[in-house]
Each structure stands twice: as C-alpha cells, then as structure tokens.
Protein backbone atom coordinates (compact mmCIF):
# COMPACT_ATOMS: atom_id res chain seq x y z
CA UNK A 1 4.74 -60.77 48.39
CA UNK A 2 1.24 -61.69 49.50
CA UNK A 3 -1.92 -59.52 47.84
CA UNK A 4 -3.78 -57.19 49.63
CA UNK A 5 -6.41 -58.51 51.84
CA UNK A 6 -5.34 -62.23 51.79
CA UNK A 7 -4.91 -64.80 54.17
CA UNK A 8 -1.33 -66.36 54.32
CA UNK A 9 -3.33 -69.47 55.38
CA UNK A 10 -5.42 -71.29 53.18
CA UNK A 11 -8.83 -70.79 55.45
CA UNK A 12 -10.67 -73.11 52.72
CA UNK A 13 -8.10 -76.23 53.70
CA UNK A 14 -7.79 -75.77 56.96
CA UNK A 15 -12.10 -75.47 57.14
CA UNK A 16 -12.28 -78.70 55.76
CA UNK A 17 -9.53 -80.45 57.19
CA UNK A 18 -11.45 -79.55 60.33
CA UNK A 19 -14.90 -80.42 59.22
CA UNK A 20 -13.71 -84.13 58.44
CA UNK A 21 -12.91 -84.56 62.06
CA UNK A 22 -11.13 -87.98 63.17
CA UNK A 23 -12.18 -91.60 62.02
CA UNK A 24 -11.83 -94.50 63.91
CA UNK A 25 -8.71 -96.89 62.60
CA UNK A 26 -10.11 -99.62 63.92
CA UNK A 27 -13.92 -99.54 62.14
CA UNK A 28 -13.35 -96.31 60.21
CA UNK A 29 -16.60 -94.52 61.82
CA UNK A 30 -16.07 -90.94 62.76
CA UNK A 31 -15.16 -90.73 66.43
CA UNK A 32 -17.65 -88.68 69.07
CA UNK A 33 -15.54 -86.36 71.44
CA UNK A 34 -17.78 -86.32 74.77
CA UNK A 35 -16.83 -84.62 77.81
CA UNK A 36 -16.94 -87.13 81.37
CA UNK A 37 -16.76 -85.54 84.89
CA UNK A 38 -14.90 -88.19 87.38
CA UNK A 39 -16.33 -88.48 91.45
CA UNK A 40 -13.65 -85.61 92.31
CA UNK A 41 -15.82 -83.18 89.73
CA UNK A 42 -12.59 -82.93 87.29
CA UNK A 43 -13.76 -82.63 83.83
CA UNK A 44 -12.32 -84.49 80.61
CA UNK A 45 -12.77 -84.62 77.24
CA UNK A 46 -12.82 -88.43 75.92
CA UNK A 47 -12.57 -90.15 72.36
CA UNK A 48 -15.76 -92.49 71.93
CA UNK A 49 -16.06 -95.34 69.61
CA UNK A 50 -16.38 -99.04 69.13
CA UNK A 51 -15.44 -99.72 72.64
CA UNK A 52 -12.20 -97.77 72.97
C-alpha cells in the first residue's frame, strides 16, 4: 500500500525523461519541434533537423 501523500508515479523520472527530449538518429543532435502553417491556414507541428 502506497504512503500517504505520494505519487504512484515517479514525477522525478518522468521530469527527466521529458527534459532530455528527442535526439536525432541520424547526427544525434537534439531535434527542434517548430510549428508550420500551410496556404489553407492549417497548423502543424514538425520535427526539424539535419534536413529531415
């Protein structure tokens, strides 16, 4: 049974996990997540790096 006042997640981990964000497996530099708007005005969220 879990103590009093904890987290059944480990909110440490998961911080950190999220912190590292994503690298690139091609050239291993982390990867910028920039948001394009097409001509129709539809928004998207894109994956930038080394040409991909």
């Amino acid at each position: 049974m879990a103590e009093k006042g904890k987290s059944k997640t480990d909110v440490a981990a998961r911080a950190e996990n999220k912190g590292r964000g994503q690298n690139c497996r091609l050239c291993g530099n982390k990867i910028d997540v920039v948001m394009s708007v097409s001509p129709s005005g539809k928004k998207k969220m894109r994956r930038v790096c080394c040409g991909e």
